[in-house]
PDB file of N, CA and C in Angstrom:
ATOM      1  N   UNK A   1       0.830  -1.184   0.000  1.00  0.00           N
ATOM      2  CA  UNK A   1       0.000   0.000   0.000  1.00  0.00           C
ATOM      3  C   UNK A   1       0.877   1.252   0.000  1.00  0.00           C
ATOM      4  N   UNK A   2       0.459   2.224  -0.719  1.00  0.00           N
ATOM      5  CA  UNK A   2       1.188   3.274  -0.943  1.00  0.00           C
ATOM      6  C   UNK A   2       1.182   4.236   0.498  1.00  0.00           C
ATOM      7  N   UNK A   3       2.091   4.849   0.822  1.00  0.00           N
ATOM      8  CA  UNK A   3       1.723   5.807   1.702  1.00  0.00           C
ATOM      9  C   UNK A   3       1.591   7.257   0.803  1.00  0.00           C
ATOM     10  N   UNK A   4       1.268   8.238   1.945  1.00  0.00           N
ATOM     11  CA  UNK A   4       0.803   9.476   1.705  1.00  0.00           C
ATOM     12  C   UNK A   4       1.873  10.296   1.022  1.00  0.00           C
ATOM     13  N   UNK A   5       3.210  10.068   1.358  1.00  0.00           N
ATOM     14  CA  UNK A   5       4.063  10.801   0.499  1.00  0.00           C
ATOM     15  C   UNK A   5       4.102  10.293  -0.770  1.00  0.00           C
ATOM     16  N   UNK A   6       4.495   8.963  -0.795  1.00  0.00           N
ATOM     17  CA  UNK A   6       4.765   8.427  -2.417  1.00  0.00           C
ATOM     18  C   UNK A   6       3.053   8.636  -2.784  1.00  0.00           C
ATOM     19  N   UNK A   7       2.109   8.878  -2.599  1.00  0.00           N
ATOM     20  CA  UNK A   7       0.475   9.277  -3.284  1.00  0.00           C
ATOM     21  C   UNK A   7       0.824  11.233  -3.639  1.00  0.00           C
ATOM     22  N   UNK A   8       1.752  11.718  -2.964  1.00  0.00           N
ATOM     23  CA  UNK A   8       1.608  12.557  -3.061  1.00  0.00           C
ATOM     24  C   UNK A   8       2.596  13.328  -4.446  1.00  0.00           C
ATOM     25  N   UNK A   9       3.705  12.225  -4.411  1.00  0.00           N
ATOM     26  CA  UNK A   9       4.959  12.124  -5.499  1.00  0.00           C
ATOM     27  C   UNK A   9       4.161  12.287  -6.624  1.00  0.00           C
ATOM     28  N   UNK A  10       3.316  10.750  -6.780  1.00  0.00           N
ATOM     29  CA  UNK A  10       2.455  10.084  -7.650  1.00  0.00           C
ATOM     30  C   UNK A  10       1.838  11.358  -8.759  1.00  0.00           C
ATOM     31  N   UNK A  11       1.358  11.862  -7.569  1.00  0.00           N
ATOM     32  CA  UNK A  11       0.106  13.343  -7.987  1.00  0.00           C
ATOM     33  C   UNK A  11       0.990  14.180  -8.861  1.00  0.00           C
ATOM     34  N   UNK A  12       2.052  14.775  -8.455  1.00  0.00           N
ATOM     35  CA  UNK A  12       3.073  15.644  -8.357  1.00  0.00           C
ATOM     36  C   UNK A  12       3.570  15.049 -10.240  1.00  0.00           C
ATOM     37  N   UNK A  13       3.823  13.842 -10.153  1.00  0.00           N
ATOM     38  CA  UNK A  13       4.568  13.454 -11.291  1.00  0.00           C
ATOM     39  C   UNK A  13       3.575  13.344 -12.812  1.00  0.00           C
ATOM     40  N   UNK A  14       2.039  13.263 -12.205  1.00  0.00           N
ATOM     41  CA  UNK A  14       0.813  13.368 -13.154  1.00  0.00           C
ATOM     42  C   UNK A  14       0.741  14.592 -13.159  1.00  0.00           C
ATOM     43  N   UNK A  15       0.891  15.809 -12.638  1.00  0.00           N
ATOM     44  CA  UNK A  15       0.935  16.678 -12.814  1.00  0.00           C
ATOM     45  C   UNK A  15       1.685  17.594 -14.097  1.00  0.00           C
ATOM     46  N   UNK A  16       2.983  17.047 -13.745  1.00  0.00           N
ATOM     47  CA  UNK A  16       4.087  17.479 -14.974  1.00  0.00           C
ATOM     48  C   UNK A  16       4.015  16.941 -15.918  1.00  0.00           C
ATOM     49  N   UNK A  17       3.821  15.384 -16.036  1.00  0.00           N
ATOM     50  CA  UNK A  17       3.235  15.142 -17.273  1.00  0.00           C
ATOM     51  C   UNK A  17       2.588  15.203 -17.961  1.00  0.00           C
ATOM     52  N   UNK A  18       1.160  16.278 -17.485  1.00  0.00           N
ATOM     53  CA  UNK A  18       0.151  16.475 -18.127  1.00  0.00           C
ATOM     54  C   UNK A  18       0.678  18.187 -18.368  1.00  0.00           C
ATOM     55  N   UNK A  19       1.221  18.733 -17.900  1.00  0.00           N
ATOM     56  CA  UNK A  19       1.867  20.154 -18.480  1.00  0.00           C
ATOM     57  C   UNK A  19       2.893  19.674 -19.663  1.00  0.00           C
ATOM     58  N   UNK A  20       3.733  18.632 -19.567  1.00  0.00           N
ATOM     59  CA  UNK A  20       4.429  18.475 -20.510  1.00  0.00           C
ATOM     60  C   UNK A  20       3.655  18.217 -21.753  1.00  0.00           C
ATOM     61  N   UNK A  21       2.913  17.194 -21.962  1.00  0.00           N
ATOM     62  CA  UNK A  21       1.995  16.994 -23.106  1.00  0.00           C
ATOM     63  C   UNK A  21       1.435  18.189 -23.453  1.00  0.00           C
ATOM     64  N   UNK A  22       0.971  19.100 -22.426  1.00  0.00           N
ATOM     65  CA  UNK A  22       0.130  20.166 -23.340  1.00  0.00           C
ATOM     66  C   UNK A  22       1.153  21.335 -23.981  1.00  0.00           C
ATOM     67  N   UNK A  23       2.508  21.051 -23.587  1.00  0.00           N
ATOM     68  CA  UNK A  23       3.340  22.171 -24.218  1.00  0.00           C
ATOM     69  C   UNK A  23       3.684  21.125 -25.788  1.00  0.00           C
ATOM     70  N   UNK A  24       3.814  20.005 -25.181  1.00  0.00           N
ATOM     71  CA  UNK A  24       4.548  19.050 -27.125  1.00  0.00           C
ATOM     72  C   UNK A  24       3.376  19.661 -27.954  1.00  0.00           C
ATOM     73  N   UNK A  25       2.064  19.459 -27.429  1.00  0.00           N
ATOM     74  CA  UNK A  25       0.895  19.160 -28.457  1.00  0.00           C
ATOM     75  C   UNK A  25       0.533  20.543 -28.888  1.00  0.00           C
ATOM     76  N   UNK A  26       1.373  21.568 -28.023  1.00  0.00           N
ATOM     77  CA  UNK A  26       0.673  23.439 -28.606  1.00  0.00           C
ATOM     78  C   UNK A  26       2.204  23.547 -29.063  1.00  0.00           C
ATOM     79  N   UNK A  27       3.092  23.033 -29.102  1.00  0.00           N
ATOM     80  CA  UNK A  27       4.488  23.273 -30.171  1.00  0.00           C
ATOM     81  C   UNK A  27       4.706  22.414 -31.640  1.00  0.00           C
ATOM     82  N   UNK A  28       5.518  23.428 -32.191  1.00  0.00           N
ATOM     83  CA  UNK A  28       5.866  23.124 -33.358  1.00  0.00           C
ATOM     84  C   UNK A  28       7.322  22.848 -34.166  1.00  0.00           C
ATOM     85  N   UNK A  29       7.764  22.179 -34.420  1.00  0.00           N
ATOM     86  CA  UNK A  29       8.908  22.050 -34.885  1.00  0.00           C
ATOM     87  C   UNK A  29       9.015  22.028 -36.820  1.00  0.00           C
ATOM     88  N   UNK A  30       9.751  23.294 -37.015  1.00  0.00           N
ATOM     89  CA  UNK A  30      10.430  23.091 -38.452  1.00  0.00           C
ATOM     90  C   UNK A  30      11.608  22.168 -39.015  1.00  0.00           C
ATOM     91  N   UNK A  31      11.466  22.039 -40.321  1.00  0.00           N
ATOM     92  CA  UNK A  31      12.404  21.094 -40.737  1.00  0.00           C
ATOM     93  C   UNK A  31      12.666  21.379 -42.633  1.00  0.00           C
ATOM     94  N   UNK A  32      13.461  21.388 -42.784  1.00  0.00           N
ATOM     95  CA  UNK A  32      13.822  21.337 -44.030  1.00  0.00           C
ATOM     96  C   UNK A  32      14.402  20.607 -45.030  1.00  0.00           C
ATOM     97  N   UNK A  33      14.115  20.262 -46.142  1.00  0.00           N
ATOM     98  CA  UNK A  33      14.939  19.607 -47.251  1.00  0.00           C
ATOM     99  C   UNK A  33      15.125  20.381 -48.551  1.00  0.00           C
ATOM    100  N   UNK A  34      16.536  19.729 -49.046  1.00  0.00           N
ATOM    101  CA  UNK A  34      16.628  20.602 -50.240  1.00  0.00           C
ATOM    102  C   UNK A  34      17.756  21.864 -50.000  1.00  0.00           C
ATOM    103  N   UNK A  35      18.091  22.022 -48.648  1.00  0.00           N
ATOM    104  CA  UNK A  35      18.706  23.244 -49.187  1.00  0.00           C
ATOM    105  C   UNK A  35      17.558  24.285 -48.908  1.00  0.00           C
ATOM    106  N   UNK A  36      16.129  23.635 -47.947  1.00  0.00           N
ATOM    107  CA  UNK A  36      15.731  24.798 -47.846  1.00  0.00           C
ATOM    108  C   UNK A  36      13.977  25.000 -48.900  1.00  0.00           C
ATOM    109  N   UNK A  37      14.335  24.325 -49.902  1.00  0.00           N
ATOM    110  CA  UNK A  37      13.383  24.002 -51.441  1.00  0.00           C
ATOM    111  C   UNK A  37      12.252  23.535 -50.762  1.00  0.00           C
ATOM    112  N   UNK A  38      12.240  22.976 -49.519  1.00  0.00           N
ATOM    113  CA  UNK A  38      10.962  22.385 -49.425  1.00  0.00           C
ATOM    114  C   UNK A  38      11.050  22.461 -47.539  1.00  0.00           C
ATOM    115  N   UNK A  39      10.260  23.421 -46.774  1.00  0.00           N
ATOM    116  CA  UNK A  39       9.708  23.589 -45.788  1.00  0.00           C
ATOM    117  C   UNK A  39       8.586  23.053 -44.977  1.00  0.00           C
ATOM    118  N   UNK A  40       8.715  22.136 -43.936  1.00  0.00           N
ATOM    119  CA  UNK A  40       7.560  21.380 -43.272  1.00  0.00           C
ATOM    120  C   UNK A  40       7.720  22.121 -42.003  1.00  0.00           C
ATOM    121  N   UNK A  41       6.027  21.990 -41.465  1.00  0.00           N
ATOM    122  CA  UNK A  41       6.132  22.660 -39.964  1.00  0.00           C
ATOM    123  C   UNK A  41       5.253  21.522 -39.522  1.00  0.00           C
ATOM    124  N   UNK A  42       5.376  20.791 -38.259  1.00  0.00           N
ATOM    125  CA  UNK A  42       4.349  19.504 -37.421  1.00  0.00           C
ATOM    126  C   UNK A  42       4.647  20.157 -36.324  1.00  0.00           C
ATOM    127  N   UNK A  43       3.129  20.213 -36.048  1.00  0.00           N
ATOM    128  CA  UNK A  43       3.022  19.805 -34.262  1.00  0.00           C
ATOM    129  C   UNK A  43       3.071  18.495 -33.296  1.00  0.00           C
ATOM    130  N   UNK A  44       3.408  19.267 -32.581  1.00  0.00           N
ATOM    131  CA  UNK A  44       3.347  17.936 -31.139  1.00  0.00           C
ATOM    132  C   UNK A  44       2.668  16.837 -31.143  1.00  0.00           C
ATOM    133  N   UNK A  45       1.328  17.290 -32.112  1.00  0.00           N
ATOM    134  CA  UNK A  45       0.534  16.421 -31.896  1.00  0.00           C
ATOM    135  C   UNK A  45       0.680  15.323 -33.373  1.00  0.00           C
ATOM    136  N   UNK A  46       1.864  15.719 -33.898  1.00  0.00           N
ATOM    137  CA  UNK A  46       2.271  14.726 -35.021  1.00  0.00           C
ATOM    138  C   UNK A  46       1.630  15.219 -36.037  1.00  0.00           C
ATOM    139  N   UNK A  47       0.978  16.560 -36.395  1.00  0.00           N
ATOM    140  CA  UNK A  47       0.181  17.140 -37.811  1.00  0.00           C
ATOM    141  C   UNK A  47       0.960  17.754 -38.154  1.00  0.00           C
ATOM    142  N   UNK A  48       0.877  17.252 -39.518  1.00  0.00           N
ATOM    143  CA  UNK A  48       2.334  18.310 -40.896  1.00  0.00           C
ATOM    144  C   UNK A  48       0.852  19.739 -40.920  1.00  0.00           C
ATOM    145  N   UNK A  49       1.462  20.983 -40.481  1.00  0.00           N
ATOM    146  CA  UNK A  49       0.385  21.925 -40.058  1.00  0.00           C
ATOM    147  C   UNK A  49       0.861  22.986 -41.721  1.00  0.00           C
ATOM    148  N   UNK A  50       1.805  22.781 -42.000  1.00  0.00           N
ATOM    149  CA  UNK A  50       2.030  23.657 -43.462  1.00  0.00           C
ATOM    150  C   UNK A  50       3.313  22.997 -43.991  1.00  0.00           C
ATOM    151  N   UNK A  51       3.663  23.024 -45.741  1.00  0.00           N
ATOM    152  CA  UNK A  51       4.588  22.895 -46.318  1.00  0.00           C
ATOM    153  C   UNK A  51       4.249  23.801 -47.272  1.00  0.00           C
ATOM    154  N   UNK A  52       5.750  24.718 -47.189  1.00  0.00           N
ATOM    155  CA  UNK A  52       6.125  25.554 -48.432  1.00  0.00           C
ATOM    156  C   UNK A  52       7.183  24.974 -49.209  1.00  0.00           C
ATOM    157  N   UNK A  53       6.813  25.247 -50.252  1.00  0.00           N
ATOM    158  CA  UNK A  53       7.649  24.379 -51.748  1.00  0.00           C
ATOM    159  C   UNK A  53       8.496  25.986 -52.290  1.00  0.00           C
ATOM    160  N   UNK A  54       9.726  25.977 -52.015  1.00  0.00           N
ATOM    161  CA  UNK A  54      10.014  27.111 -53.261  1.00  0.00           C
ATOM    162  C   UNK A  54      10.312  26.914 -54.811  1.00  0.00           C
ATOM    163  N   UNK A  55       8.980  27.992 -55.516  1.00  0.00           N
ATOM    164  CA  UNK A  55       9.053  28.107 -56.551  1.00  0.00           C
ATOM    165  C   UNK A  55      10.061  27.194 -57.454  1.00  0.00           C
ATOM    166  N   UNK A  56      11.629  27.968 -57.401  1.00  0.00           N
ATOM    167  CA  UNK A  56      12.552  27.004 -58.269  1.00  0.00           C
ATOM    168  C   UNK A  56      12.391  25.688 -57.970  1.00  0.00           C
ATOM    169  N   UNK A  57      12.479  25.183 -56.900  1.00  0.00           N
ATOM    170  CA  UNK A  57      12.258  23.944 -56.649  1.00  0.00           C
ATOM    171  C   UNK A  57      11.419  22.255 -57.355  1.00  0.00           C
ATOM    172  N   UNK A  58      10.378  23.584 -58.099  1.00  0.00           N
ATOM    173  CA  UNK A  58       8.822  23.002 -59.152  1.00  0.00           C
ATOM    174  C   UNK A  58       9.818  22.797 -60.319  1.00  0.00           C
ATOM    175  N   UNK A  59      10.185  21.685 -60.862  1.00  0.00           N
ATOM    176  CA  UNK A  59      10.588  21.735 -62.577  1.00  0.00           C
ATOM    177  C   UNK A  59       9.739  20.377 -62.775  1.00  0.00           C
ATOM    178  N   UNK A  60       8.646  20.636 -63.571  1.00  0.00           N
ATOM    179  CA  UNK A  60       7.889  20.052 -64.169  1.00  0.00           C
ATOM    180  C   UNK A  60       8.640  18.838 -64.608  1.00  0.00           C
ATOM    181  N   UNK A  61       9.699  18.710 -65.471  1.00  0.00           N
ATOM    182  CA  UNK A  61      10.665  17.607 -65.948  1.00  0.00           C
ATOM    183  C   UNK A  61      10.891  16.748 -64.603  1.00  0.00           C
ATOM    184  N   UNK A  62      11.201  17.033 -63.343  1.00  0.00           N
ATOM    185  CA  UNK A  62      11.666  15.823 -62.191  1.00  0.00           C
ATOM    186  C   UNK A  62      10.618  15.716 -60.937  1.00  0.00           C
ATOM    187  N   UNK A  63       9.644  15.743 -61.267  1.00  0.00           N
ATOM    188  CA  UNK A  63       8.490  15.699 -60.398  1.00  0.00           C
ATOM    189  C   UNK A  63       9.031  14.588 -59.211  1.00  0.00           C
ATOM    190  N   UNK A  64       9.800  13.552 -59.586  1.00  0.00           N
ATOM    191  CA  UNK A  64      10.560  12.635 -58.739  1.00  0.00           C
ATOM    192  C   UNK A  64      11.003  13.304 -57.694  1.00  0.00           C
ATOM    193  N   UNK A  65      11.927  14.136 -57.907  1.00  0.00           N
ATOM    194  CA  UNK A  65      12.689  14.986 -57.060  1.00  0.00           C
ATOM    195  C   UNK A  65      12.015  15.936 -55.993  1.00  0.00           C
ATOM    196  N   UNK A  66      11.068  16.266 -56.554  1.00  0.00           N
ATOM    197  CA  UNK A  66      10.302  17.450 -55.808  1.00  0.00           C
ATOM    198  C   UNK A  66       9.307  16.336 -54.766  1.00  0.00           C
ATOM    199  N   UNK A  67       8.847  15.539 -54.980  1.00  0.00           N
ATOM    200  CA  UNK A  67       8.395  14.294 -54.331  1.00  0.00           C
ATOM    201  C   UNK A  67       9.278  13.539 -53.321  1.00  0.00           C
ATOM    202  N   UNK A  68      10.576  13.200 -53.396  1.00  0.00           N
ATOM    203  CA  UNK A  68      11.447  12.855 -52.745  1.00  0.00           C
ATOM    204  C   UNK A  68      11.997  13.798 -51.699  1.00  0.00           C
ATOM    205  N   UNK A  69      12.023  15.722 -51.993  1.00  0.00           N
ATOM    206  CA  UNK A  69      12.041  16.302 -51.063  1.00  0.00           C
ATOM    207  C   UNK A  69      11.072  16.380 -50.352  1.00  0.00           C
ATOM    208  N   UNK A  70       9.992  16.244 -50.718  1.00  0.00           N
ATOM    209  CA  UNK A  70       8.402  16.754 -49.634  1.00  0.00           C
ATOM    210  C   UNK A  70       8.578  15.743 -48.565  1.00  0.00           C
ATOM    211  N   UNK A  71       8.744  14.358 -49.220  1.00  0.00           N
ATOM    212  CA  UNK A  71       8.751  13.178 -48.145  1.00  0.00           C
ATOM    213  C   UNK A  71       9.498  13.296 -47.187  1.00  0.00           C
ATOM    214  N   UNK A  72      11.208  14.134 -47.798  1.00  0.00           N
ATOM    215  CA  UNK A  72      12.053  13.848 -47.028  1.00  0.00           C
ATOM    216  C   UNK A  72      11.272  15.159 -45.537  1.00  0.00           C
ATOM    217  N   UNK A  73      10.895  16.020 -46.221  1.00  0.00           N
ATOM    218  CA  UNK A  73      10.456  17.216 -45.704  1.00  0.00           C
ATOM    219  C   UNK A  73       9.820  16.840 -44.463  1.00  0.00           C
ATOM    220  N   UNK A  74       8.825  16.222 -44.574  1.00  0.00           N
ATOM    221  CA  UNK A  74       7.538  15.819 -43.814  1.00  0.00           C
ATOM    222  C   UNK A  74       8.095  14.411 -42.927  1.00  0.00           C
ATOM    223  N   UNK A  75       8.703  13.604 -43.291  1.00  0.00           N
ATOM    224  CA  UNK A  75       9.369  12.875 -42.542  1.00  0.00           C
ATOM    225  C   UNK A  75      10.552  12.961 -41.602  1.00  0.00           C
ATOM    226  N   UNK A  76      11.445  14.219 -42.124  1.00  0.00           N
ATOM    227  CA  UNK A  76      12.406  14.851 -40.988  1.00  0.00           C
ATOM    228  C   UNK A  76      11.557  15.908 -39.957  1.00  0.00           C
ATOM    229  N   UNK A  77      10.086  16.161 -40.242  1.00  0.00           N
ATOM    230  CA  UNK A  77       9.422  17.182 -39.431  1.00  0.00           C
ATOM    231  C   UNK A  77       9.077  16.073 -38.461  1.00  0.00           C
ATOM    232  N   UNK A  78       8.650  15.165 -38.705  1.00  0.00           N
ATOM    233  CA  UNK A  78       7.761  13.784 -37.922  1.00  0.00           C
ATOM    234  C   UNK A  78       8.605  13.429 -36.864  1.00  0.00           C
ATOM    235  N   UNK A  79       9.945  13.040 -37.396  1.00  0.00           N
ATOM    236  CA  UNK A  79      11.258  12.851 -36.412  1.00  0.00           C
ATOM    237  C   UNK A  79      11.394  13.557 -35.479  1.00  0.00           C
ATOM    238  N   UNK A  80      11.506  15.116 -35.397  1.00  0.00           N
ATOM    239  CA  UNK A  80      11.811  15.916 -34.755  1.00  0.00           C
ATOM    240  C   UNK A  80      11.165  16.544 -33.968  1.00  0.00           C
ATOM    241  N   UNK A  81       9.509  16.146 -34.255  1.00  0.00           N
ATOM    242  CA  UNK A  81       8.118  15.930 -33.027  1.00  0.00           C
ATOM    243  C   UNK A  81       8.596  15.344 -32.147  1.00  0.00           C
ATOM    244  N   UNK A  82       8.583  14.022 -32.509  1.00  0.00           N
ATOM    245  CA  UNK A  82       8.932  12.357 -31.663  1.00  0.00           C
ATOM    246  C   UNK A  82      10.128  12.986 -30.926  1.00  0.00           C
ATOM    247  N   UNK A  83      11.252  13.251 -31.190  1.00  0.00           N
ATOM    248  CA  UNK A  83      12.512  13.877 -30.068  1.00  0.00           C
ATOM    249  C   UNK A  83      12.243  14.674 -29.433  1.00  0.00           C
ATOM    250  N   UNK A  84      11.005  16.172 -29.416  1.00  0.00           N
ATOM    251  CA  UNK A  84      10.608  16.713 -28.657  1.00  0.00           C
ATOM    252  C   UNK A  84      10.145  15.892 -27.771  1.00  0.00           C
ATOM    253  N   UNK A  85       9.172  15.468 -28.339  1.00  0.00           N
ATOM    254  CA  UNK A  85       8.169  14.941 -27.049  1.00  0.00           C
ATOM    255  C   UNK A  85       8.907  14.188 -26.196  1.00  0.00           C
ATOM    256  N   UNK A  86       9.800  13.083 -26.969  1.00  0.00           N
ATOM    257  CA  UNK A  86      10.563  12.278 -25.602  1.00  0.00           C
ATOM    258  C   UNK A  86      11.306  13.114 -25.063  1.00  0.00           C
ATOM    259  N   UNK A  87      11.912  14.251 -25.276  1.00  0.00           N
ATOM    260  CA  UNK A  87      12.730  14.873 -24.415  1.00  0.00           C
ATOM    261  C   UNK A  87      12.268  15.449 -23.781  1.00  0.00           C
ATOM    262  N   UNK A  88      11.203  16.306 -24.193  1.00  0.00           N
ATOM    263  CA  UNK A  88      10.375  16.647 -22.895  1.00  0.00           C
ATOM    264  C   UNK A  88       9.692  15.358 -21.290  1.00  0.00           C
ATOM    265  N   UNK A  89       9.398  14.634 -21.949  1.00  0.00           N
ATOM    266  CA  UNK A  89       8.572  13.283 -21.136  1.00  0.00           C
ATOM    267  C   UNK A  89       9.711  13.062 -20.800  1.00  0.00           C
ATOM    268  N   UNK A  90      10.803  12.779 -20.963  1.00  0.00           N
ATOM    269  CA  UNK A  90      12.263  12.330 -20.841  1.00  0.00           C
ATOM    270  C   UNK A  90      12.806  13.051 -19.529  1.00  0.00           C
ATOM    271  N   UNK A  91      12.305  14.133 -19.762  1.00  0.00           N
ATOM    272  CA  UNK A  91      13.148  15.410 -18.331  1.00  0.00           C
ATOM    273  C   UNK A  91      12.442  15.016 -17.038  1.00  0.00           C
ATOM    274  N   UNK A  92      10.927  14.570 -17.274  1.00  0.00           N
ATOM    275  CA  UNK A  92      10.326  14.218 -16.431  1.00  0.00           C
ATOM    276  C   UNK A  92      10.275  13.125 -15.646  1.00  0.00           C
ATOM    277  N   UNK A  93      10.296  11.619 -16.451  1.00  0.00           N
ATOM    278  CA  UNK A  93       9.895  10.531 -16.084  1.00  0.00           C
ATOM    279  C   UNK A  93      11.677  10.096 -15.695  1.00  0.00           C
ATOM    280  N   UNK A  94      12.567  11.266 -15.510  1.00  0.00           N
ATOM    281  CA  UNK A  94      14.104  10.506 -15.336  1.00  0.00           C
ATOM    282  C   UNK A  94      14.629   9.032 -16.492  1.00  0.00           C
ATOM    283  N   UNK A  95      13.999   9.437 -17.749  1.00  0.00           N
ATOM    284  CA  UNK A  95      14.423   8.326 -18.815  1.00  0.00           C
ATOM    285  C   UNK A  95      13.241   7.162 -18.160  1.00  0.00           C
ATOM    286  N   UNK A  96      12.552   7.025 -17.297  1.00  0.00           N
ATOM    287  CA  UNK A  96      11.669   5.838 -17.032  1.00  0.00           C
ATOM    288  C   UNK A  96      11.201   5.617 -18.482  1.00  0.00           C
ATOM    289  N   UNK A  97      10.997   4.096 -18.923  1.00  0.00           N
ATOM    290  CA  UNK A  97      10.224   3.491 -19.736  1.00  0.00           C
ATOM    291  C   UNK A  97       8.853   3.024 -19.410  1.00  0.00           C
ATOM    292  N   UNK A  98       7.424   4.241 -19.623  1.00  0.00           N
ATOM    293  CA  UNK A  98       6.809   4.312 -18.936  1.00  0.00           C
ATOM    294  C   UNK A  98       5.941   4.147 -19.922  1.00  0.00           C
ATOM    295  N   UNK A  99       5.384   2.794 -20.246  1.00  0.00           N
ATOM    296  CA  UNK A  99       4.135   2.047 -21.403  1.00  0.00           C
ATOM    297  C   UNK A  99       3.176   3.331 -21.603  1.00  0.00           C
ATOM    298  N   UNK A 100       2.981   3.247 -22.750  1.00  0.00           N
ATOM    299  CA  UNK A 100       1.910   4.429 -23.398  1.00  0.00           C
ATOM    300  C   UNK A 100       2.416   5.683 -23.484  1.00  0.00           C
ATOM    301  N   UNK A 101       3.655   6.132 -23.357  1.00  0.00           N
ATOM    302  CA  UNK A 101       3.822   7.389 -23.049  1.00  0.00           C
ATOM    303  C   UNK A 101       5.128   7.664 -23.910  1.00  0.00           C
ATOM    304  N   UNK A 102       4.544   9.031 -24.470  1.00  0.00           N
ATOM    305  CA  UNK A 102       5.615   9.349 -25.627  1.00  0.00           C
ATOM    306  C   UNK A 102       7.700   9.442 -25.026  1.00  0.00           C
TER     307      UNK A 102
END
């Protein structure tokens, strides 16, 4: 049975983790490919929230290319959610491996 301090830890540690989640899920992390050619922004909550394509970037002839940056775009934005969030949850839980939790 738990005592009153460790119930009180308990509280204390649901606490921060529920401030931590609400800062990943109202932040945003940029990311780029290309040199820049192709701009992704995701939130916390793992949504690609905008991609800007620059102009030169569009050549009708390698549609491949411009496809291969978006992915890379949107997939280095995705990455760099996921490292927020664990680093945030990370500061908290002391690296604990704590099921369900980013």
């Amino acid at each position: 049975m738990m005592n009153r301090n460790m119930m009180k830890q308990a509280q204390q540690l649901q606490k921060q983790m529920l401030k931590a989640q609400q800062e990943i899920e109202s932040s945003t992390v940029e990311f780029s490919s290309g040199g820049g050619a192709v701009k992704v922004v995701v939130s916390g909550k793992m949504i690609v929230e905008s991609i800007e394509i620059d102009p030169d970037a569009v050549d009708p002839g390698d549609v491949e290319m411009l496809q291969d940056l978006v992915l890379s775009a949107v997939n280095g934005g995705i990455e760099k959610a996921q490292e927020l969030a664990s680093s945030k949850m990370g500061a908290i839980t002391g690296g604990l491996n704590i099921p369900g939790l980013t």
